[in-house]
Protein backbone atom coordinates (compact mmCIF):
# COMPACT_ATOMS: atom_id res chain seq x y z
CA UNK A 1 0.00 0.00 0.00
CA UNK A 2 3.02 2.87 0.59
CA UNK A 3 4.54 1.87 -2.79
CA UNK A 4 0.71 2.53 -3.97
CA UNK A 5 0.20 5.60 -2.27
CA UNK A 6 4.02 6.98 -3.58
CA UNK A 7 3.32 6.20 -6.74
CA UNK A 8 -0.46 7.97 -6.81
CA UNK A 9 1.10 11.04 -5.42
CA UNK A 10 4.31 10.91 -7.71
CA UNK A 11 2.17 11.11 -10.40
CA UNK A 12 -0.35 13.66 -9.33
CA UNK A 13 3.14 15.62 -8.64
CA UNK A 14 2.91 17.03 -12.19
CA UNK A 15 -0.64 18.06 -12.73
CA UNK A 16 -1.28 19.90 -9.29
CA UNK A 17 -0.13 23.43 -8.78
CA UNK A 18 1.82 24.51 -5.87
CA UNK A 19 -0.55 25.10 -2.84
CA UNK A 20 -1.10 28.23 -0.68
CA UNK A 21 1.99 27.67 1.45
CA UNK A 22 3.99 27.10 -1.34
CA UNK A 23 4.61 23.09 -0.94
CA UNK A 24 3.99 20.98 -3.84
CA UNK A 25 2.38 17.52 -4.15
CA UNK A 26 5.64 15.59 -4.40
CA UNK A 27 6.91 17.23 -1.00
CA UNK A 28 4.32 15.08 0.98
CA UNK A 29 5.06 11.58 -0.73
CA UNK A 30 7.11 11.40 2.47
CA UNK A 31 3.82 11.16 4.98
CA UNK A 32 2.17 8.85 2.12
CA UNK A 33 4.26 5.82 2.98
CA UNK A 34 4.49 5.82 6.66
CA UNK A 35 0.54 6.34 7.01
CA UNK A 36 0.28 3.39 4.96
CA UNK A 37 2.95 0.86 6.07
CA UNK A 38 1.38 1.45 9.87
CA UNK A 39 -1.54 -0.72 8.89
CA UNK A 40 1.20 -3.66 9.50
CA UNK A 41 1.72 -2.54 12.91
CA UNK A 42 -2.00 -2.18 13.81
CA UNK A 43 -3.06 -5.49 12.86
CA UNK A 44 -3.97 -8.36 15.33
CA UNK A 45 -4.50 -12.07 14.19
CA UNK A 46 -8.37 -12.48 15.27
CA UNK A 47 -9.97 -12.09 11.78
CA UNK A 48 -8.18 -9.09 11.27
CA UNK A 49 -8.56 -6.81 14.68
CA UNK A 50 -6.80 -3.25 13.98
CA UNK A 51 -6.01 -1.66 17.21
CA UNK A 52 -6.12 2.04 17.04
CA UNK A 53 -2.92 2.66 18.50
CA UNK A 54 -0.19 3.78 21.28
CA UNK A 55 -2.53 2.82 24.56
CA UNK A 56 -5.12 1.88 22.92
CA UNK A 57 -4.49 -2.05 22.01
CA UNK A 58 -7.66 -3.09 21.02
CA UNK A 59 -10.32 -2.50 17.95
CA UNK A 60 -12.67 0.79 18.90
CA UNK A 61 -15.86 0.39 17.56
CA UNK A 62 -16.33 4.37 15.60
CA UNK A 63 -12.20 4.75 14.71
CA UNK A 64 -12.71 1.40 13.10
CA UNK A 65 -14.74 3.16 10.10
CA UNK A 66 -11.54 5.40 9.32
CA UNK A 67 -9.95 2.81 9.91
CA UNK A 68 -11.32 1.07 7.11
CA UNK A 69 -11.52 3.94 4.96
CA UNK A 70 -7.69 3.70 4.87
CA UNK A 71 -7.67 -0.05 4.28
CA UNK A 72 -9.90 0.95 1.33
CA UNK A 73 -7.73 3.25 -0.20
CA UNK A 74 -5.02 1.09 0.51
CA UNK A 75 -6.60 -1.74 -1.48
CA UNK A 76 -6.70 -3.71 1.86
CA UNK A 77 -10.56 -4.87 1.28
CA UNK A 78 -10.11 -8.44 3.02
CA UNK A 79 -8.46 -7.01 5.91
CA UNK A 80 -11.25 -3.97 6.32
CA UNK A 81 -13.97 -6.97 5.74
CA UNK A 82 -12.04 -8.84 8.77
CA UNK A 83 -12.44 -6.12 11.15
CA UNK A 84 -15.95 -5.69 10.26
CA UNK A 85 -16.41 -9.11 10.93
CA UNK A 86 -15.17 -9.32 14.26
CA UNK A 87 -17.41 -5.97 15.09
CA UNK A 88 -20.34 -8.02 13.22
CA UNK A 89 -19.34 -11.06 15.87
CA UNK A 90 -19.16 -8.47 19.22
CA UNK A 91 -22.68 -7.60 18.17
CA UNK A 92 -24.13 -10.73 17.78
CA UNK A 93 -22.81 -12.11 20.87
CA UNK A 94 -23.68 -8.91 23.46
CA UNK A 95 -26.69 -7.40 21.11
CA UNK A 96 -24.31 -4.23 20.36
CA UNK A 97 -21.09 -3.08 19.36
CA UNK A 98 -19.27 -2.22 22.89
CA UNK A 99 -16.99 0.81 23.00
CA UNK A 100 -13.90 -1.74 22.21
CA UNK A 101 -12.95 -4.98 22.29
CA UNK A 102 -13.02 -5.44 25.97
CA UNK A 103 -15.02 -6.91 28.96
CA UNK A 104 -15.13 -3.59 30.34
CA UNK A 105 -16.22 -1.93 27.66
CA UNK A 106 -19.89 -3.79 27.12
CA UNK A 107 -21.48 -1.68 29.39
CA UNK A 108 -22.01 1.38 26.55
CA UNK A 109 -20.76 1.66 22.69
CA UNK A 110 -19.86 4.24 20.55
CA UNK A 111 -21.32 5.81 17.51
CA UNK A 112 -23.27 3.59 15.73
CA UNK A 113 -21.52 2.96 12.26
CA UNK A 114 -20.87 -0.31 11.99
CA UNK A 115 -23.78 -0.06 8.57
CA UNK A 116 -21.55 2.76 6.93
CA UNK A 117 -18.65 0.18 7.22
CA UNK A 118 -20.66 -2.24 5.80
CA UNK A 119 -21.89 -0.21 2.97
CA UNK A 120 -18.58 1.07 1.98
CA UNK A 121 -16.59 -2.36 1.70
CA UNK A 122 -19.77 -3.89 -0.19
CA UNK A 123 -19.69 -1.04 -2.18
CA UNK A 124 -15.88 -1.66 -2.98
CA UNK A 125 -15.47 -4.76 -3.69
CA UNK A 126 -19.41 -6.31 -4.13
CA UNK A 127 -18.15 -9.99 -5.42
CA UNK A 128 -15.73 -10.49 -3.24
CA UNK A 129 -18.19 -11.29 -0.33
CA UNK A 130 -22.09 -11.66 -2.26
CA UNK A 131 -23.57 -13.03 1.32
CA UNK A 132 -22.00 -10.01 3.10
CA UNK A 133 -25.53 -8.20 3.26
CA UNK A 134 -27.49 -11.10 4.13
CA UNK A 135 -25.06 -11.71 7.23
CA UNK A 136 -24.66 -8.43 8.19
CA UNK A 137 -29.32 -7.13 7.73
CA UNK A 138 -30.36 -9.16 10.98
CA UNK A 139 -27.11 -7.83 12.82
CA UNK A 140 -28.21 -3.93 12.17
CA UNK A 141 -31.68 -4.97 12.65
CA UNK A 142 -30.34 -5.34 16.03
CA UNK A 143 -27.89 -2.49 16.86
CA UNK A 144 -31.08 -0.21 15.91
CA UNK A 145 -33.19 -1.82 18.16
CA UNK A 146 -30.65 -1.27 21.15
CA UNK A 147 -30.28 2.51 19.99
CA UNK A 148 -34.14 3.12 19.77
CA UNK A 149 -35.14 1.39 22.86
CA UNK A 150 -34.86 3.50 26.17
CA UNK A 151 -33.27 4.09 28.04
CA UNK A 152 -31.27 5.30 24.62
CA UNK A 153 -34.58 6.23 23.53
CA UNK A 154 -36.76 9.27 24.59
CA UNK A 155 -40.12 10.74 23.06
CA UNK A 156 -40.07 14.12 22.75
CA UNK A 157 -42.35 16.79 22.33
CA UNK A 158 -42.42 19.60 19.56
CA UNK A 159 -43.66 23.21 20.30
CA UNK A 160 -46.39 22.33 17.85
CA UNK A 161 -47.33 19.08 19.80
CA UNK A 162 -45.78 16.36 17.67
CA UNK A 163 -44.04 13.62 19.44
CA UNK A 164 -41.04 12.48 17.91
CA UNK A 165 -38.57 9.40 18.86
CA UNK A 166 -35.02 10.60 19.75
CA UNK A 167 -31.58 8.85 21.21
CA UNK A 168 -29.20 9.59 23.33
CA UNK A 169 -25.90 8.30 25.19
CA UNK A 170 -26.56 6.51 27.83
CA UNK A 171 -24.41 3.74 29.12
CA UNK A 172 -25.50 0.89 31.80
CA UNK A 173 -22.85 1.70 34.23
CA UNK A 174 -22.71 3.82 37.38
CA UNK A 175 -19.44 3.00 38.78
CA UNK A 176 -15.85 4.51 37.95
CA UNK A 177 -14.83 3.13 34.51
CA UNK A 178 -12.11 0.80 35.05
CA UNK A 179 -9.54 2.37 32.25
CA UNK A 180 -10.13 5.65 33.83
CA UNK A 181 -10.69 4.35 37.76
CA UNK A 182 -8.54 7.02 39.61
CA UNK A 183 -9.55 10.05 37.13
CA UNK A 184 -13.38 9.02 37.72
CA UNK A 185 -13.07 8.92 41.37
CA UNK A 186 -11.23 12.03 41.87
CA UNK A 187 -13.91 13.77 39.67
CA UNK A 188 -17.02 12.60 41.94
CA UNK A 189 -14.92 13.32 45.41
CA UNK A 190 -14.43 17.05 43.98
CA UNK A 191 -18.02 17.59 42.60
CA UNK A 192 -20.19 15.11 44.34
CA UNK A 193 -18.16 15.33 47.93
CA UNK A 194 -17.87 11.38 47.61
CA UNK A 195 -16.47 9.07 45.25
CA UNK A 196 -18.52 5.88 46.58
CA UNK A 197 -21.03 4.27 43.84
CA UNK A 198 -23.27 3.58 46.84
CA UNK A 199 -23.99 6.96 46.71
CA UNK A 200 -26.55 8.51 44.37
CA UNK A 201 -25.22 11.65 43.30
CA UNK A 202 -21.72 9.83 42.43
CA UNK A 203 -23.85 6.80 41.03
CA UNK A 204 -25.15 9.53 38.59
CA UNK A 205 -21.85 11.01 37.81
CA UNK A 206 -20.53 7.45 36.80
CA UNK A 207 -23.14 7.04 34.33
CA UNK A 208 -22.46 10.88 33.03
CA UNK A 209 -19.13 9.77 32.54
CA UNK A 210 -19.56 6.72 31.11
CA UNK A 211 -22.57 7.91 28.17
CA UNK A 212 -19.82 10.77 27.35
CA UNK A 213 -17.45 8.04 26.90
CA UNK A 214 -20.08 6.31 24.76
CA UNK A 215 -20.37 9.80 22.87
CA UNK A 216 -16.75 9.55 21.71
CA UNK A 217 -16.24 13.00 22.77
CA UNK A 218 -14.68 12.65 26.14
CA UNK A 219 -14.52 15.02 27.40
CA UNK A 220 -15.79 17.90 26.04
CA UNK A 221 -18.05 21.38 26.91
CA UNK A 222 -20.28 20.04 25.04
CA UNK A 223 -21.68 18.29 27.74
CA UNK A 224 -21.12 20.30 30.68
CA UNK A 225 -23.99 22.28 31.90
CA UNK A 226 -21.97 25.31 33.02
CA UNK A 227 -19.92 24.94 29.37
CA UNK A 228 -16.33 24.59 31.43
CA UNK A 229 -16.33 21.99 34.40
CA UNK A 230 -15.92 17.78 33.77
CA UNK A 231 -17.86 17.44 37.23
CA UNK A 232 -21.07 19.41 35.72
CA UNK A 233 -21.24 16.68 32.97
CA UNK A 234 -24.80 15.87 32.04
CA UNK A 235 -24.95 13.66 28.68
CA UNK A 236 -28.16 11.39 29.51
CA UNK A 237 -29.98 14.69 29.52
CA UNK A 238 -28.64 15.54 25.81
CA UNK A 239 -30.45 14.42 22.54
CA UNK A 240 -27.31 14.58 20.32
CA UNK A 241 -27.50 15.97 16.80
CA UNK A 242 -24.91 13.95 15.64
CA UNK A 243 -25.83 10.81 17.43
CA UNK A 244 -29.26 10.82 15.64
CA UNK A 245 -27.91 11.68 12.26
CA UNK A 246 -25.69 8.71 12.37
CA UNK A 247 -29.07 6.75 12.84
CA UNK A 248 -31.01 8.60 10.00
CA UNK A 249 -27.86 6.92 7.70
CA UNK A 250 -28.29 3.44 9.22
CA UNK A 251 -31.80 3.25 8.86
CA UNK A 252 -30.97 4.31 4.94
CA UNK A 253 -28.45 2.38 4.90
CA UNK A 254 -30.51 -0.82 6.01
CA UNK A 255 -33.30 0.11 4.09
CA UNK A 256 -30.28 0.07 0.89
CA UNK A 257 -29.09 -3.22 2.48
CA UNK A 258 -32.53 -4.70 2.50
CA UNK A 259 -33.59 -3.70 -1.14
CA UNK A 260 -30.08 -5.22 -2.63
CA UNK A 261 -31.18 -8.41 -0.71
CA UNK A 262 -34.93 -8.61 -1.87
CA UNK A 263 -36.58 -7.63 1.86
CA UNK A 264 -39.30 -5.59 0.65
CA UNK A 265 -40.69 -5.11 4.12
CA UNK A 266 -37.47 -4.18 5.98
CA UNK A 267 -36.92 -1.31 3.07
CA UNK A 268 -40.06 0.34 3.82
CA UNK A 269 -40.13 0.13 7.50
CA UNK A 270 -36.74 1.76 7.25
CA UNK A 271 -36.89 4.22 4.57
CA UNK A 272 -40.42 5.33 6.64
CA UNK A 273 -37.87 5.34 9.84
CA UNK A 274 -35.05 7.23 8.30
CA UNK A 275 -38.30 9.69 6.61
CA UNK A 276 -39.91 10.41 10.44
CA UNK A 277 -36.09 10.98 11.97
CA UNK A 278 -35.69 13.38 9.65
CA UNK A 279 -38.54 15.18 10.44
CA UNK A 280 -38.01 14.66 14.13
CA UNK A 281 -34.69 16.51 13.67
CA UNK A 282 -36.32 19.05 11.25
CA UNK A 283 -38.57 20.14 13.97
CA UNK A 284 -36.49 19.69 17.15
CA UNK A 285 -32.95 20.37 16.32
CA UNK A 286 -32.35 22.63 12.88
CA UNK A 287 -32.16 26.12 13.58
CA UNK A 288 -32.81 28.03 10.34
CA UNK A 289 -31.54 31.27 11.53
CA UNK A 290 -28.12 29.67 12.30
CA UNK A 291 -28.37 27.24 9.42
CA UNK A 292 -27.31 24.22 11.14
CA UNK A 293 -28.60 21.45 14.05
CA UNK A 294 -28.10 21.84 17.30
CA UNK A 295 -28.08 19.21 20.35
CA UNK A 296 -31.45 19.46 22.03
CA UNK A 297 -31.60 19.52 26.25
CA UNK A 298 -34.10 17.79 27.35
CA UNK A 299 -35.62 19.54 29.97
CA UNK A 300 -35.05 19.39 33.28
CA UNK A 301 -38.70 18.75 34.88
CA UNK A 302 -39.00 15.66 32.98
CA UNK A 303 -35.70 14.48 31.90
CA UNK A 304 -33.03 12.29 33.52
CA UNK A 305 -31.75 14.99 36.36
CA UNK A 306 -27.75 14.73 37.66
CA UNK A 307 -29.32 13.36 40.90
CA UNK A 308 -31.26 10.82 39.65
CA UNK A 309 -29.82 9.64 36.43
CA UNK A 310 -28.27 6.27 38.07
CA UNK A 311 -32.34 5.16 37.42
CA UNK A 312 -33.68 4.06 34.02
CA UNK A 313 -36.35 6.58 34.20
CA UNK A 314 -36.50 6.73 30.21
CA UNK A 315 -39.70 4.85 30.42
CA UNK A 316 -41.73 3.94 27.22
CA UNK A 317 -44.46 6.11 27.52
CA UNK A 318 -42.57 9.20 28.75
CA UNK A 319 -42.62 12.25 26.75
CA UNK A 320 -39.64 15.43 26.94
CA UNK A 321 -39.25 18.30 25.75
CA UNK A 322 -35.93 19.99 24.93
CA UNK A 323 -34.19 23.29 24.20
CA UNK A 324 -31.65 23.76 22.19
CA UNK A 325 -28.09 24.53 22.93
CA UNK A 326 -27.12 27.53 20.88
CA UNK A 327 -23.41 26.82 21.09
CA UNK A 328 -21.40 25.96 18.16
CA UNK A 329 -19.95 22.73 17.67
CA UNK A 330 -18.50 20.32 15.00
CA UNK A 331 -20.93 17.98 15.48
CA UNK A 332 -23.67 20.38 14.48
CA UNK A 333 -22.54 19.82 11.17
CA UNK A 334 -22.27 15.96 11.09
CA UNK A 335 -26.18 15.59 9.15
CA UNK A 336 -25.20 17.18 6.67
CA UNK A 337 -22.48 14.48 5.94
CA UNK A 338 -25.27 11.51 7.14
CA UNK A 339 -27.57 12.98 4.16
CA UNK A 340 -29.75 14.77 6.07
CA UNK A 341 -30.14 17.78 3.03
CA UNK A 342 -30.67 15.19 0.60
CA UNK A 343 -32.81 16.57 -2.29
CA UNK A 344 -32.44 19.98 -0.28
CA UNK A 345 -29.74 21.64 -1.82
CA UNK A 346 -30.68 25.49 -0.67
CA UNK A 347 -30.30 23.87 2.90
CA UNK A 348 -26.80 22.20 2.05
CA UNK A 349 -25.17 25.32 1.08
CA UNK A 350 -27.09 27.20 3.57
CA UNK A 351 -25.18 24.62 6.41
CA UNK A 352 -21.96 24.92 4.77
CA UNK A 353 -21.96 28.58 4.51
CA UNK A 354 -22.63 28.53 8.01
CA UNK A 355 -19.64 26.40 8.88
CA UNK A 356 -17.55 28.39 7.34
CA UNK A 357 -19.12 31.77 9.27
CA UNK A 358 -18.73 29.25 12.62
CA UNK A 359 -15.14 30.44 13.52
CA UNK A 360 -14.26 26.57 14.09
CA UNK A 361 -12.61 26.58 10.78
CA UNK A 362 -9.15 27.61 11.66
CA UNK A 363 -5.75 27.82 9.94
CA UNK A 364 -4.86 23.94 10.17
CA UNK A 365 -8.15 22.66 9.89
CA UNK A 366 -11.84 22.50 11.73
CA UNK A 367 -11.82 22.69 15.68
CA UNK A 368 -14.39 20.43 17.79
CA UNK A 369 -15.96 23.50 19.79
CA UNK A 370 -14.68 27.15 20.47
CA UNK A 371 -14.30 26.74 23.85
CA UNK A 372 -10.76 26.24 25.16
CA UNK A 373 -11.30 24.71 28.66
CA UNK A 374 -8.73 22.01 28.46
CA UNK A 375 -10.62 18.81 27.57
CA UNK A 376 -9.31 17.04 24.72
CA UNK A 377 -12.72 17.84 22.81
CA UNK A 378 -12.22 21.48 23.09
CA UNK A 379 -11.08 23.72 20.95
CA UNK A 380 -8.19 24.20 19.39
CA UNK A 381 -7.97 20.63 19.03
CA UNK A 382 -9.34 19.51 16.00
CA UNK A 383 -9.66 15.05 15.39
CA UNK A 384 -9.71 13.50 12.25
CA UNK A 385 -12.91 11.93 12.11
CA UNK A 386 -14.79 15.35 12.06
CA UNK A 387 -12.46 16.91 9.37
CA UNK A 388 -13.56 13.70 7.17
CA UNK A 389 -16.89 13.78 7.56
CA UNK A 390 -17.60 18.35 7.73
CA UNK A 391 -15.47 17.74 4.28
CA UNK A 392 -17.07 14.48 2.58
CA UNK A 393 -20.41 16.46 3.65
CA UNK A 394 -19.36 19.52 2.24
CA UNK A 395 -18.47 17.90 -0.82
CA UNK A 396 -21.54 15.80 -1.54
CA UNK A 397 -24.35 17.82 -0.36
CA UNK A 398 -22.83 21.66 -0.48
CA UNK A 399 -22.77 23.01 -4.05
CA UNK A 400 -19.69 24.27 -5.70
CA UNK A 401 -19.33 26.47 -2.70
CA UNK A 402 -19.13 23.16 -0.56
CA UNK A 403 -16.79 21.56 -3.28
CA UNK A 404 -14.07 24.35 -2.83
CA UNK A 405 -14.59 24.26 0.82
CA UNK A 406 -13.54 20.80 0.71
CA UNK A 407 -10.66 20.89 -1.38
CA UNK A 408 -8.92 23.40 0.69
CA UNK A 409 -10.03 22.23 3.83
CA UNK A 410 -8.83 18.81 2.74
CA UNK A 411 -5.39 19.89 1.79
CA UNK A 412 -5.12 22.28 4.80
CA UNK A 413 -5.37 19.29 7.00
CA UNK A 414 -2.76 16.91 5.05
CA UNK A 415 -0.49 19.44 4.75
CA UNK A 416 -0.26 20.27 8.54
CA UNK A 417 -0.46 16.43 8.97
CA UNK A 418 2.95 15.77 6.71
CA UNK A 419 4.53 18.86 8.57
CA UNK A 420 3.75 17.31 12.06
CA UNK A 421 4.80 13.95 10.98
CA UNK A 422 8.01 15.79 9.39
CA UNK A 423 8.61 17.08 13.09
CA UNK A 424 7.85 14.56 14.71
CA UNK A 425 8.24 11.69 13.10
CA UNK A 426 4.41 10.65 13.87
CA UNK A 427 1.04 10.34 12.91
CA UNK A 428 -0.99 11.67 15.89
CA UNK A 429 -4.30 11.07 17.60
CA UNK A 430 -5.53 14.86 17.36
CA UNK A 431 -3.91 18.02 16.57
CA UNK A 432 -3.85 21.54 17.22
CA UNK A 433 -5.54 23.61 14.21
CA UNK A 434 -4.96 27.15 15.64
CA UNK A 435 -0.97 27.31 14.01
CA UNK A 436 -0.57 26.75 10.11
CA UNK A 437 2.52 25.37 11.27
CA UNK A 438 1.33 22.39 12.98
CA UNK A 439 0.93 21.28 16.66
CA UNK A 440 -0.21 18.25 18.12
CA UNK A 441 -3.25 18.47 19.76
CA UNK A 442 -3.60 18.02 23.60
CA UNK A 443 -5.50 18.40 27.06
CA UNK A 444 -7.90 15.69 28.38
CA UNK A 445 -6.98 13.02 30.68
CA UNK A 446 -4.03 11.28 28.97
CA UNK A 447 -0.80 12.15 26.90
CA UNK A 448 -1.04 12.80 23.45
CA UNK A 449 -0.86 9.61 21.40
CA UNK A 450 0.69 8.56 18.30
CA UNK A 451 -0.38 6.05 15.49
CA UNK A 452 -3.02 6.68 14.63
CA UNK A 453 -5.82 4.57 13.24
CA UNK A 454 -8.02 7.18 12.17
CA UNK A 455 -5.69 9.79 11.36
CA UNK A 456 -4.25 7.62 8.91
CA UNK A 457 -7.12 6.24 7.19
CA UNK A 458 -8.80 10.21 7.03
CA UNK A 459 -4.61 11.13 5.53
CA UNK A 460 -4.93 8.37 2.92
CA UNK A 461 -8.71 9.04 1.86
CA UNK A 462 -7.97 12.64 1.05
CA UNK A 463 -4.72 12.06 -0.57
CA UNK A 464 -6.53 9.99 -2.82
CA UNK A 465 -9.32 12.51 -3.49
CA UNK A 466 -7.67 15.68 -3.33
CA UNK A 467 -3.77 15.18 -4.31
């Protein structure tokens, strides 16, 4: 795969023109081969288990889709089908997709993507594995029925009266996690007064903890109710935009899987699924005077409190209602990469015209929030997955506007990537996108770590699309 990815670049060397800073395609062959030749490194002999990398030794279930996107690219399709095979077997043996592969991990997952995977390597190589649908319907089947069953799932109420079906986080643990045991306890002691499970306000904060760890984003403002401290964190009482677009795409996407395998039914129970999320997060989360979605807070008479939220109190019947939070994140722009413009195109430049006016596009790339308050999911740090899927969104569903967005956002980011690796002699898990110069990101409750699954699958897609 390097001596592929050398050889695409050494080529495109002579039709691109020098970029903004003056570099020119052939000056970043040299973080081509090294993103690729790591996929050696990450592999583990299960069916193909790719760990993400530096402390983390395992297969996470959300990196694994960039993951795969690099294994794509790199013309690695059995090894990409592997790892989606061994996510395919965690969910058939636990009824979801834990965080990662292991024990303690079971108690929550991550962002539900596991049908995007499944699309894509279907999509690239169809022959290669004909039965791969078939195997993989009944499996989705079930990873939507654990997201849309509560306590994931919570009715809410529009201003007009509609009720509309909604997820959130919210992991089945209210104890400290185990990989983060002494960081969890010190964080109930200090905002709780204890750090004993027994008790119900640290009970609560456990499970906070835990559904932000679910989220992906831990930590970050985003869930904080005073927008600074970790010990104010209050996920279970967040309806996520992002989280919810990544279920209007599998409910396409398993509608698409069941039409390719002849399931009439299944197709139009999902595309009528995917068709009333939509409008769920039509009414309840886009704003159209800031042209994007925002996460919806369920409100506080009815929803899951801080002091109660160790109880499943998401009970079928319940209804919510929810505000919306007004700040600006990254993940407010995640539907429009999950299709959720589609047929719309006013509203897909309208969101991509709005990311741009956001002020989280900075000079090395897109930042998770604008709020610097340490945590890793703060600004200025900015993490591959959300560059890959504002600029695949951007690019599908944003006009020519959103196709020149793309293109320079895509090349901002792999240039500061090559001039980090340059420096550093590593691929990294995050990075820092206020300095054109490139820093590595940090903050959050562990060292800065090197690799890096997804930052080399997100590299190698956007070499091959944009170099």
């Amino acid at each position: 795969p390097a001596a592929v990815c050398a050889a695409r670049l050494a080529a495109a060397a002579g039709q691109l023109p020098a970029q903004p800073d003056g570099s020119s395609s052939s000056s970043r062959q040299r973080v081509c081969p090294p993103a690729a030749a790591v996929w050696a490194g990450r592999a583990r002999p299960v069916e193909a288990a790719v760990q993400a990398g530096d402390r983390f030794r395992e297969t996470y279930y959300w990196d694994s889709y960039w993951v795969i996107r690099g294994l794509l690219t790199s013309n690695m399709t059995a090894t990409a089908a592997g790892l989606v095979g061994n996510l395919m077997a965690m969910l058939a043996a636990v009824g979801h997709v834990p965080n990662g592969a292991r024990v303690y991990y079971l108690n929550r997952s991550q962002p539900p993507l596991l049908s995007a995977m499944v699309r894509d390597i279907y999509e690239a190589a169809p022959q290669r594995d004909p039965l791969l649908l078939q195997r993989a319907l009944p499996l989705l089947l079930r990873e939507h029925a654990y997201w849309t069953t509560a306590p994931k799932a919570v009715r809410v109420a529009a201003a007009n009266g509609s009720v509309y079906n909604m997820s959130r986080y919210y992991a089945a643990w209210t104890q400290p996690r185990p990989e983060s045991y002494r960081e969890d306890v010190a964080t109930a002691a200090n905002a709780t007064g204890s750090s004993d499970p027994a008790n119900p306000a640290a009970a609560a904060l456990y499970r906070e903890l835990a559904s932000g760890a679910e989220s992906g984003w831990d930590y970050s403002s985003r869930w904080f109710k005073d927008g600074k401290t970790l010990g104010t964190i209050r996920t279970t009482q967040i309806v996520p935009a992002d989280l919810n677009a990544f279920l209007y795409q599998m409910e396409r996407n398993i509608a698409w899987a069941a039409n390719r395998t002849g399931d009439a039914a299944t197709r139009e129970a999902f595309n009528r699924a995917a068709a009333q999320r939509r409008a769920a997060m039509q009414a309840l989360l886009w704003n159209n005077a800031t042209g994007m979605w925002h996460d919806g807070i369920l409100s506080p008479a009815n929803a899951t409190s801080s002091n109660s939220s160790s109880k499943t109190t998401a009970a079928a019947g319940q209804v919510y209602t929810l505000t919306q939070n007004p700040a600006v994140f990254a993940s407010n722009f995640v539907p429009l990469w999950a299709g959720l413009t589609e047929g719309d195109k006013a509203q897909g430049a309208r969101v991509v015209q709005a990311l741009q006016a956001s002020g989280l596009v900075g000079p090395a790339g897109i930042a998770t929030t604008l709020n610097p308050t340490g945590q890793q999911w703060d600004y200025p740090n900015g993490w591959p997955p959300l560059q890959h899927m504002l600029v695949e969104g951007a690019a599908r569903h944003g006009g020519p506007a959103g196709g020149a967005f793309a293109t320079n956002t895509a090349r901002t980011w792999v240039n500061m990537n090559a001039r980090v690796f340059n420096a550093t002699g590593h691929m990294h898990e995050k990075y820092n996108t206020s300095s054109a110069s490139g820093l590595v990101g940090r903050g959050g409750e562990y060292a800065p770590q090197v690799g890096f699954g997804w930052s080399n699958g997100v590299a190698l897609d956007f070499l091959a699309k944009y170099f």
